[in-house]
PDB file of N, CA and C in Angstrom:
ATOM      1  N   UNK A   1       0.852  -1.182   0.000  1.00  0.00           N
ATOM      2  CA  UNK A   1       0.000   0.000   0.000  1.00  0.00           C
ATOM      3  C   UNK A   1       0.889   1.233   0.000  1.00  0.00           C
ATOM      4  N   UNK A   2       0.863   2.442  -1.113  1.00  0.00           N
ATOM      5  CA  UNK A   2       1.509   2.882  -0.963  1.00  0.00           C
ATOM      6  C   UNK A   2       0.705   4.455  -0.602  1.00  0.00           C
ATOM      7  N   UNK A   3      -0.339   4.690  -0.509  1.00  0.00           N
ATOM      8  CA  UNK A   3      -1.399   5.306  -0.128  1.00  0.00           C
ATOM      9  C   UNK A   3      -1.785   5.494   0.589  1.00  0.00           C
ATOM     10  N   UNK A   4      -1.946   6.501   1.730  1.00  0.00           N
ATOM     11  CA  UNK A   4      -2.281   6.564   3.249  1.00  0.00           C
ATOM     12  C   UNK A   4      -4.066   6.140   3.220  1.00  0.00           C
ATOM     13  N   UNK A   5      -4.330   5.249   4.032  1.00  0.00           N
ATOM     14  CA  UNK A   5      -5.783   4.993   4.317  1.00  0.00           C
ATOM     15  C   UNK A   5      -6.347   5.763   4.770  1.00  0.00           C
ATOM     16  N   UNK A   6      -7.689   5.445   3.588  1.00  0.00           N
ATOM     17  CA  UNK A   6      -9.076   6.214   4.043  1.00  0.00           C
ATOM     18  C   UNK A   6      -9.189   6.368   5.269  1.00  0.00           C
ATOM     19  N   UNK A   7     -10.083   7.001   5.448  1.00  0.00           N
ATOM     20  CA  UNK A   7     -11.072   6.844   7.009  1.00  0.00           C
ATOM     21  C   UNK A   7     -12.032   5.902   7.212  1.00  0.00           C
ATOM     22  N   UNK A   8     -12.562   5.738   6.254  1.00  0.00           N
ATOM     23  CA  UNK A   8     -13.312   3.848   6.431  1.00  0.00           C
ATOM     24  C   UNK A   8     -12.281   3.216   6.182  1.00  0.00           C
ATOM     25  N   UNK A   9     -11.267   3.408   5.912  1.00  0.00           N
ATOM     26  CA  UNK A   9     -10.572   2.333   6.031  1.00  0.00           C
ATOM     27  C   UNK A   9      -9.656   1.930   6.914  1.00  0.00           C
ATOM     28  N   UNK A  10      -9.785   2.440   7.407  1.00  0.00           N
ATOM     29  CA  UNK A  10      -8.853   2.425   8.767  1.00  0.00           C
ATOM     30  C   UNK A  10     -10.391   2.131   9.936  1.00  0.00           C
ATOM     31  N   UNK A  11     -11.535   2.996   9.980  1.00  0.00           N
ATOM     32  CA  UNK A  11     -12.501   2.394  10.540  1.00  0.00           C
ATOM     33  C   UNK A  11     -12.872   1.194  10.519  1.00  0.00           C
ATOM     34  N   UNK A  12     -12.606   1.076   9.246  1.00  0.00           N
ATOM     35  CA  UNK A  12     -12.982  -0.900   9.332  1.00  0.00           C
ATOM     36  C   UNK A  12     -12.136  -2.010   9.938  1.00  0.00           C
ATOM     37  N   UNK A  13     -10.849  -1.424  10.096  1.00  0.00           N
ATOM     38  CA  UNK A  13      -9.754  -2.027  10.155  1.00  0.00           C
ATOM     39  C   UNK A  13     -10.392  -2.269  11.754  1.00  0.00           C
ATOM     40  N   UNK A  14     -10.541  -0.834  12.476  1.00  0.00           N
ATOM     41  CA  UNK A  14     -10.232  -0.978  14.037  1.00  0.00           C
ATOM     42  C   UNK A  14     -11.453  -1.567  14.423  1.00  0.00           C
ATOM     43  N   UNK A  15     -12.709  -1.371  13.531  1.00  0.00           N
ATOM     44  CA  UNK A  15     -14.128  -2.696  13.950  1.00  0.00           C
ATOM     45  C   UNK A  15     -13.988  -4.218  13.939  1.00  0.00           C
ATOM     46  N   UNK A  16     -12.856  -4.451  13.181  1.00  0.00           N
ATOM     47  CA  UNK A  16     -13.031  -5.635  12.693  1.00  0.00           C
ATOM     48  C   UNK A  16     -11.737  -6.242  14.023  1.00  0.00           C
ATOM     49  N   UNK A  17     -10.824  -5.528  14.521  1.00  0.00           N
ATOM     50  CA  UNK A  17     -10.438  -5.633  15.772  1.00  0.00           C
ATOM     51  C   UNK A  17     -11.275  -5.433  16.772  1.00  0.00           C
ATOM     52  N   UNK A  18     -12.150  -4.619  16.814  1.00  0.00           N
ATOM     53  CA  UNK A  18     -12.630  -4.875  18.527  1.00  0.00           C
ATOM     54  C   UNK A  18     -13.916  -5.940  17.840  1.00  0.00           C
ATOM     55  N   UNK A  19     -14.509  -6.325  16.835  1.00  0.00           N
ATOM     56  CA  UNK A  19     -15.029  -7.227  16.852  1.00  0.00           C
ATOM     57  C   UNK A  19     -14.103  -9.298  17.049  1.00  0.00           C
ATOM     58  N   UNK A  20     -12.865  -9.089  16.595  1.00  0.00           N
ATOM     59  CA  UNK A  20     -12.307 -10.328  16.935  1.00  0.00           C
ATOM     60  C   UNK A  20     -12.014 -10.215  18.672  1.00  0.00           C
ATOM     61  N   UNK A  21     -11.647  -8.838  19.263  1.00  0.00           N
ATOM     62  CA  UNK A  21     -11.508  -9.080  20.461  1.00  0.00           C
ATOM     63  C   UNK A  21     -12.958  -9.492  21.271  1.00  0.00           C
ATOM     64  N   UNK A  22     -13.966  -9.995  20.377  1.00  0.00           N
ATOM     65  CA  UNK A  22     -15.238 -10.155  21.320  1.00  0.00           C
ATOM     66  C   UNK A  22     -16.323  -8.573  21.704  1.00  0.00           C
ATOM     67  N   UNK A  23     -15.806  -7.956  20.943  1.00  0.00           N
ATOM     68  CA  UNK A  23     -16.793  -6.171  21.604  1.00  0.00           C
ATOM     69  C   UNK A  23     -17.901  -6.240  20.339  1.00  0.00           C
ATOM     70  N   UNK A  24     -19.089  -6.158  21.012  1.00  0.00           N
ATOM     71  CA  UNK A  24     -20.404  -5.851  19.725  1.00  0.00           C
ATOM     72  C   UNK A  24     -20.795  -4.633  19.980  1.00  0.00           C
ATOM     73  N   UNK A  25     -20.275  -4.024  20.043  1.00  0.00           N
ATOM     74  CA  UNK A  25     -20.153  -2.543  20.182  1.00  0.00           C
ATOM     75  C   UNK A  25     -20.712  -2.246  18.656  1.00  0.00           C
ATOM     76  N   UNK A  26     -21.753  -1.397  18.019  1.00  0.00           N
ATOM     77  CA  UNK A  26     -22.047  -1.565  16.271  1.00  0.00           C
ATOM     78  C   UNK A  26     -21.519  -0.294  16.374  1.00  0.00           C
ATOM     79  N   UNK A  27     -20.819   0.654  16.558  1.00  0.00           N
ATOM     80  CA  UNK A  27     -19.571   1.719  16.300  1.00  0.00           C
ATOM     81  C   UNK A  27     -18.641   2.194  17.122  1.00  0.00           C
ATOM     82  N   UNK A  28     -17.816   1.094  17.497  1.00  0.00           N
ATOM     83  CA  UNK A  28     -16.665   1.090  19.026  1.00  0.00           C
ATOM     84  C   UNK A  28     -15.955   2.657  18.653  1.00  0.00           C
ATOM     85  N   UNK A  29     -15.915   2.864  17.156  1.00  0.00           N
ATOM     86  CA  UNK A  29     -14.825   3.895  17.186  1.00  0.00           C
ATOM     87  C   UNK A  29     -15.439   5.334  16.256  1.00  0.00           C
ATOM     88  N   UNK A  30     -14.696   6.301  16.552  1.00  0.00           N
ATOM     89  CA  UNK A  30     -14.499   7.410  15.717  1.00  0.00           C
ATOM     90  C   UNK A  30     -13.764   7.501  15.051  1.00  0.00           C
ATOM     91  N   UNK A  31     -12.967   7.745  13.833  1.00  0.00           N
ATOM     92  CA  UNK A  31     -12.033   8.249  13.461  1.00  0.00           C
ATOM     93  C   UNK A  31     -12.031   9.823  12.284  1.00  0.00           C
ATOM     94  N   UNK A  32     -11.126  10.129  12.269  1.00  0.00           N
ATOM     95  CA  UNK A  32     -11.058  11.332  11.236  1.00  0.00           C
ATOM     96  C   UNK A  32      -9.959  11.664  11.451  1.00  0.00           C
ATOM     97  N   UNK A  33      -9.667  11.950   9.767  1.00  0.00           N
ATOM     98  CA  UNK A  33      -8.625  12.236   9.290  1.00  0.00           C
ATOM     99  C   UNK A  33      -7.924  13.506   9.076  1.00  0.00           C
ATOM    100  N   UNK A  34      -6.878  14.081   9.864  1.00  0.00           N
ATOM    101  CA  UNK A  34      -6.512  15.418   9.870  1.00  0.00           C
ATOM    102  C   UNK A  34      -5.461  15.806   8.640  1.00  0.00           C
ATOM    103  N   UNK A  35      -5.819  16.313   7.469  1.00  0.00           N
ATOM    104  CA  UNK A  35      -4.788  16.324   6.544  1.00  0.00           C
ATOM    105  C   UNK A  35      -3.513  17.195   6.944  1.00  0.00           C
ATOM    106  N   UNK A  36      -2.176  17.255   6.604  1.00  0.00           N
ATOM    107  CA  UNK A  36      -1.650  18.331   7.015  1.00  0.00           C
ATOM    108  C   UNK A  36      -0.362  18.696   5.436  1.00  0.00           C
ATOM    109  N   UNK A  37      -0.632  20.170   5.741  1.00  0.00           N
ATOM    110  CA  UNK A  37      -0.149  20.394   3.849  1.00  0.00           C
ATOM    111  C   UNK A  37       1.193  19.951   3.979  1.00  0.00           C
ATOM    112  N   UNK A  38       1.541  19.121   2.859  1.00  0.00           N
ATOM    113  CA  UNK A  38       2.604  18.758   2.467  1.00  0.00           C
ATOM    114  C   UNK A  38       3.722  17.634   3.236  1.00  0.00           C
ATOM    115  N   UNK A  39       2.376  17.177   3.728  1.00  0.00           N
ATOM    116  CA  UNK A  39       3.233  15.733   5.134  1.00  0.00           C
ATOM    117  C   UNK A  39       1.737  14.895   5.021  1.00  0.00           C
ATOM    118  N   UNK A  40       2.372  13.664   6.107  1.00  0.00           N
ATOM    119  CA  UNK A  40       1.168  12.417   6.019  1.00  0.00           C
ATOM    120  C   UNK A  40       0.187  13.223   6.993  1.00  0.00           C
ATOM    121  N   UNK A  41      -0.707  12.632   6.442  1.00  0.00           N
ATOM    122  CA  UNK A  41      -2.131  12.797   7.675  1.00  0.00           C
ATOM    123  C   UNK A  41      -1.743  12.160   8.741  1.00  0.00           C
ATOM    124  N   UNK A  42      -2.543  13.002   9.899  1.00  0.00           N
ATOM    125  CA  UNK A  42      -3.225  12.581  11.218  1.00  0.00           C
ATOM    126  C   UNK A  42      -4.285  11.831  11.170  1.00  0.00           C
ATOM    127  N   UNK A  43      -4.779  10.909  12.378  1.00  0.00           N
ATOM    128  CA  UNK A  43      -5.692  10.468  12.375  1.00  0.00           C
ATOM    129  C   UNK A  43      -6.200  10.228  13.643  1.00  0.00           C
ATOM    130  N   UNK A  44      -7.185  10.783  13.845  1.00  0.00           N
ATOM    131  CA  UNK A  44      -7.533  10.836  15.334  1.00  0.00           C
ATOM    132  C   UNK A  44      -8.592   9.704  15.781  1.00  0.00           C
ATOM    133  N   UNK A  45      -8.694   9.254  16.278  1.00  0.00           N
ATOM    134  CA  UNK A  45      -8.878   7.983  16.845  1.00  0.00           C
ATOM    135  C   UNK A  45      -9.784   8.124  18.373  1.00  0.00           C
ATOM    136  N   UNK A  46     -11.243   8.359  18.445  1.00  0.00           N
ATOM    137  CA  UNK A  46     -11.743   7.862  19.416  1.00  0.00           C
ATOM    138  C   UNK A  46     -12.363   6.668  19.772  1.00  0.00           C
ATOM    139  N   UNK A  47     -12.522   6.150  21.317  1.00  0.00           N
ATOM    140  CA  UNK A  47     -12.857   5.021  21.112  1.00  0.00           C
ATOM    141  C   UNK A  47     -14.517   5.182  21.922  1.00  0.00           C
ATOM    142  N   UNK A  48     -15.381   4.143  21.401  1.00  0.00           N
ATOM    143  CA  UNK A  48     -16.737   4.830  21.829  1.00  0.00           C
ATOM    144  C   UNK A  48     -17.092   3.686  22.611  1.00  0.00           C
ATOM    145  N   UNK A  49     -16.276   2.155  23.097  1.00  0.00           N
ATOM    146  CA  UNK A  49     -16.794   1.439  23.099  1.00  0.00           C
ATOM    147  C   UNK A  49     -16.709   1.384  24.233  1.00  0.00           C
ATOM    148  N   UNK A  50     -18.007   0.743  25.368  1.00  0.00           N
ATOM    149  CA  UNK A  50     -17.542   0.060  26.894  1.00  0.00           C
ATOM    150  C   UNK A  50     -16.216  -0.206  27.360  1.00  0.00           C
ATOM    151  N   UNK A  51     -15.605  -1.166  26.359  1.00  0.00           N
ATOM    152  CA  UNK A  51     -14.421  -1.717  26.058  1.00  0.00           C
ATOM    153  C   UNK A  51     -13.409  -1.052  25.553  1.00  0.00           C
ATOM    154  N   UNK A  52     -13.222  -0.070  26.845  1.00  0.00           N
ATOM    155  CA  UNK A  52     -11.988   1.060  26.053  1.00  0.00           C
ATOM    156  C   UNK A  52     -10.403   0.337  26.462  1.00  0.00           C
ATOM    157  N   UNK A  53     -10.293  -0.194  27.637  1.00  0.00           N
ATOM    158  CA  UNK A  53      -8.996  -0.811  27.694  1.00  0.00           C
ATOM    159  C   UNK A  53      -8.537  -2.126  27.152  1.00  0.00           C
ATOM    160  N   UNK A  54      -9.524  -2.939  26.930  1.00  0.00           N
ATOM    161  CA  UNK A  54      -9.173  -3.907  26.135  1.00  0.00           C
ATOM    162  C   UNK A  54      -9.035  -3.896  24.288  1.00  0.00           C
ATOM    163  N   UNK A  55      -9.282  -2.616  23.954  1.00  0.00           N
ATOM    164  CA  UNK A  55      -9.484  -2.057  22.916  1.00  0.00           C
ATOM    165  C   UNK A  55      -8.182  -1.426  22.661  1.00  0.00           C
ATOM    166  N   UNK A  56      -7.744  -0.296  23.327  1.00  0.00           N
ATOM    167  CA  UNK A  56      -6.481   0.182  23.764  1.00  0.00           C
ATOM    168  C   UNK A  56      -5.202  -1.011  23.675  1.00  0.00           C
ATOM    169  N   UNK A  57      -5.669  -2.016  24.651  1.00  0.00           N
ATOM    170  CA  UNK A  57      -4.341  -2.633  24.631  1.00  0.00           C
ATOM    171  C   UNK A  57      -4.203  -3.625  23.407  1.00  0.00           C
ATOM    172  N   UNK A  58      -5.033  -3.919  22.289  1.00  0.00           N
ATOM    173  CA  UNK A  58      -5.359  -4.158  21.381  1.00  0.00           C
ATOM    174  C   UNK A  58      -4.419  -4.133  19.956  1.00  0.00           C
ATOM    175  N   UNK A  59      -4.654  -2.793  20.357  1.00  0.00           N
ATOM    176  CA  UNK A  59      -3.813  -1.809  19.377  1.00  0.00           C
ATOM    177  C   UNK A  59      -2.818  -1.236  20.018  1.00  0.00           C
ATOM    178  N   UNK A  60      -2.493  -1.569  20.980  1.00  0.00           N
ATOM    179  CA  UNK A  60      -1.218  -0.879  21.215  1.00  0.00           C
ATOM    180  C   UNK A  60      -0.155  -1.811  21.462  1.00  0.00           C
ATOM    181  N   UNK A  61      -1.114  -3.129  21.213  1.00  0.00           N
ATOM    182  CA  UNK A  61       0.083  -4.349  20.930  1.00  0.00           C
ATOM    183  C   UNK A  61       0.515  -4.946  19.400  1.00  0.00           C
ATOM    184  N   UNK A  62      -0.286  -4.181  18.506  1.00  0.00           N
ATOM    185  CA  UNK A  62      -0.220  -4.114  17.073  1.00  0.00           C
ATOM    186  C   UNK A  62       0.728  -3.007  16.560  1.00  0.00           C
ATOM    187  N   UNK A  63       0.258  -1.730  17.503  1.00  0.00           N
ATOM    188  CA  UNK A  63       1.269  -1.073  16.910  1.00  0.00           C
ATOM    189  C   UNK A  63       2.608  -1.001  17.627  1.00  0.00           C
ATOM    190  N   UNK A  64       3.101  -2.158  18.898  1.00  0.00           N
ATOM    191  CA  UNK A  64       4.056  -1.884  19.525  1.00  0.00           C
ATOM    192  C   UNK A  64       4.083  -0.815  20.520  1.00  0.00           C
ATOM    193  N   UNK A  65       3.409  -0.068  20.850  1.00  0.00           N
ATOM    194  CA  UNK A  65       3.073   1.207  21.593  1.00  0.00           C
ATOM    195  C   UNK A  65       1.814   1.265  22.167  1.00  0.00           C
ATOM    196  N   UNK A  66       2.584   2.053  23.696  1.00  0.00           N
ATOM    197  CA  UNK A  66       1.021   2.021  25.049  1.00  0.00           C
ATOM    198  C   UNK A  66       0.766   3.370  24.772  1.00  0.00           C
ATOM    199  N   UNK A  67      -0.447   3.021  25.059  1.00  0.00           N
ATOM    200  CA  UNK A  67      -1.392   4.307  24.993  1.00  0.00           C
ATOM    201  C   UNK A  67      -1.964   5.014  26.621  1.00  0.00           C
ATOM    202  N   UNK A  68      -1.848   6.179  26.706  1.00  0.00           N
ATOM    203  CA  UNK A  68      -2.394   6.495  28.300  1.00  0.00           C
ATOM    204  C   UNK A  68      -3.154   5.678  28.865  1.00  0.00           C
ATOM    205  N   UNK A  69      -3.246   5.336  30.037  1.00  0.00           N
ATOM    206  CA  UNK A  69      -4.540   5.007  30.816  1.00  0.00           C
ATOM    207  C   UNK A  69      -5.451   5.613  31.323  1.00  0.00           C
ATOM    208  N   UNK A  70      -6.605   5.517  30.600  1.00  0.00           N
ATOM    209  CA  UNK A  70      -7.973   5.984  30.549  1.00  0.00           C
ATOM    210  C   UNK A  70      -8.246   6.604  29.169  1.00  0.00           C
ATOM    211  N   UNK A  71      -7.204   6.586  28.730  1.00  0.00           N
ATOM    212  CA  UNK A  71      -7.591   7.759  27.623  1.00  0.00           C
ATOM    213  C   UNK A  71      -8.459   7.141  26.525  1.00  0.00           C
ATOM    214  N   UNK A  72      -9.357   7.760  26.165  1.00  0.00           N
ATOM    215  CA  UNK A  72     -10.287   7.478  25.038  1.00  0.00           C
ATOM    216  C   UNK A  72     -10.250   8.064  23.694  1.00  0.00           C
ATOM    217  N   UNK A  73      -8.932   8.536  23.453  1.00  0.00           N
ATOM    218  CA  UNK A  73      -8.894   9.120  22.114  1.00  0.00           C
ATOM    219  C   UNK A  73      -7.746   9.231  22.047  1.00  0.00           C
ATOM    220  N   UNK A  74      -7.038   9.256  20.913  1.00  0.00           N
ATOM    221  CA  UNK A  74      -5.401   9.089  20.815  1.00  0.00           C
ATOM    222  C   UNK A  74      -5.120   9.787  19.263  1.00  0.00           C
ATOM    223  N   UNK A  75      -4.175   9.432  18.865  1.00  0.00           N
ATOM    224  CA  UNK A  75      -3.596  10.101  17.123  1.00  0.00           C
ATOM    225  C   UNK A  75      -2.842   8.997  17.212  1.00  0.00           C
ATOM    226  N   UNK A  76      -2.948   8.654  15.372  1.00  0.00           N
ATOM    227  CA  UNK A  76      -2.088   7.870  15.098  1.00  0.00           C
ATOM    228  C   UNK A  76      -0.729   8.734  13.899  1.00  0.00           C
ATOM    229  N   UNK A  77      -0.261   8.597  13.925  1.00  0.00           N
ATOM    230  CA  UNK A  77       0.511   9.231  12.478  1.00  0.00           C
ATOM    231  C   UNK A  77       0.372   8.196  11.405  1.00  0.00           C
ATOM    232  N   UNK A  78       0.364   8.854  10.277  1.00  0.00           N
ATOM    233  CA  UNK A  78       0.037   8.404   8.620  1.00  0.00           C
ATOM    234  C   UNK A  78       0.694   6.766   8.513  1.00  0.00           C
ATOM    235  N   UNK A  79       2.204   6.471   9.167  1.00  0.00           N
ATOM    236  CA  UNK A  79       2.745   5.386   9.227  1.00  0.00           C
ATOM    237  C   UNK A  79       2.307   4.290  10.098  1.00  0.00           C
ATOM    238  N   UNK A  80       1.345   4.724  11.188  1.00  0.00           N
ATOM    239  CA  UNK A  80       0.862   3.629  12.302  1.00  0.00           C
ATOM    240  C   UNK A  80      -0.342   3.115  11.489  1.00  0.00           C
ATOM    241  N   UNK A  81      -1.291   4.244  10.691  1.00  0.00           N
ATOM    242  CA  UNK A  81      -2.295   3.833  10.303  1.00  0.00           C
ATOM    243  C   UNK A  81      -2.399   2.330   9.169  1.00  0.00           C
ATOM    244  N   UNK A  82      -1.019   3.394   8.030  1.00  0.00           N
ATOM    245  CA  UNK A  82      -0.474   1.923   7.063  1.00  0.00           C
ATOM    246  C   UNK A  82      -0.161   0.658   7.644  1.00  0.00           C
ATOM    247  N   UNK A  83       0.430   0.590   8.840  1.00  0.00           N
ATOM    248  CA  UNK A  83       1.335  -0.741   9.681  1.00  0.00           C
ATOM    249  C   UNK A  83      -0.574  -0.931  10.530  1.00  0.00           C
ATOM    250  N   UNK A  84      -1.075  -0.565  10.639  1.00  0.00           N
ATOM    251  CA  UNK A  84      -2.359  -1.137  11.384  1.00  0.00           C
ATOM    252  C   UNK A  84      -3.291  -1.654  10.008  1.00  0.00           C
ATOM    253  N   UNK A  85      -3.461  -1.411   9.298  1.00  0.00           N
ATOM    254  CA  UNK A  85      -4.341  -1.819   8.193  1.00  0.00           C
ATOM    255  C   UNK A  85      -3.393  -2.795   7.676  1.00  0.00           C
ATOM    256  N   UNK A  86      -2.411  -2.628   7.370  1.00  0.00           N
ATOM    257  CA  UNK A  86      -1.332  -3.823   6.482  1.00  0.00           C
ATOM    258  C   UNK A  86      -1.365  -5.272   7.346  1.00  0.00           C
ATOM    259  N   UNK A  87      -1.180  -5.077   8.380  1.00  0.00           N
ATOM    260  CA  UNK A  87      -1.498  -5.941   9.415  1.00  0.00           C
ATOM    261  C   UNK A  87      -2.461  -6.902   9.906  1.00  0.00           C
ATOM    262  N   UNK A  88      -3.669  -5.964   9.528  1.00  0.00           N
ATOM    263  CA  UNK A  88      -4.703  -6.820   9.471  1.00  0.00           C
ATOM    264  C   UNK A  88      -5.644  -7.224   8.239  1.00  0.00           C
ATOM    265  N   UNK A  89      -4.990  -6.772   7.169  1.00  0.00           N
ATOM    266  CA  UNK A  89      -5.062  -7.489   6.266  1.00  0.00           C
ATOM    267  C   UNK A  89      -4.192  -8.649   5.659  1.00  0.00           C
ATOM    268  N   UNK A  90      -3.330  -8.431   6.507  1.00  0.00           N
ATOM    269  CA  UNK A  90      -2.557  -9.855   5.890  1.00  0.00           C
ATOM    270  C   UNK A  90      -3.266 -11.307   6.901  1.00  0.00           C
ATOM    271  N   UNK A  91      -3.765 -10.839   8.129  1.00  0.00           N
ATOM    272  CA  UNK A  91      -4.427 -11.744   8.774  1.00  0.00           C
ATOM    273  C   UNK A  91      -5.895 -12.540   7.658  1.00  0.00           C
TER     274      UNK A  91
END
């Protein structure tokens, strides 16, 4: 992929994780995409689900990196988003 992911696409990515982690949450997450001129996008990342720490540690064992405790919303940079979608599509 040499294309920074959509916002559904990266949404789908992180449903289709908190749905293998067991969450029926029918929209665990937020996301949106912060463009920034002449660099990769942001992507901001809330989480909507009951299941915010098992969600959290989720992805923060995919992307190698902890995320605050408690926190319900985070940023990814343009490269976490590619390595999180690449990832779970090769699954």
């Amino acid at each position: 992929m040499t294309a920074y992911p959509s916002q559904s696409e990266l949404l789908n990515c992180l449903t289709t994780i908190a749905s293998t982690a067991g969450d029926t949450t029918k929209l665990p997450f937020r996301v949106d995409v912060i463009p920034l001129n002449g660099k990769p996008p942001m992507y901001s990342v809330m989480i909507k689900s009951p299941a915010k720490d098992l969600l959290r540690r989720q992805i923060g064992t995919i992307l190698g990196r902890g995320f605050a405790l408690g926190a319900t919303s985070f940023m990814l940079s343009g490269s976490e988003a590619i390595s999180l979608v690449g990832k779970k599509q090769d699954d």
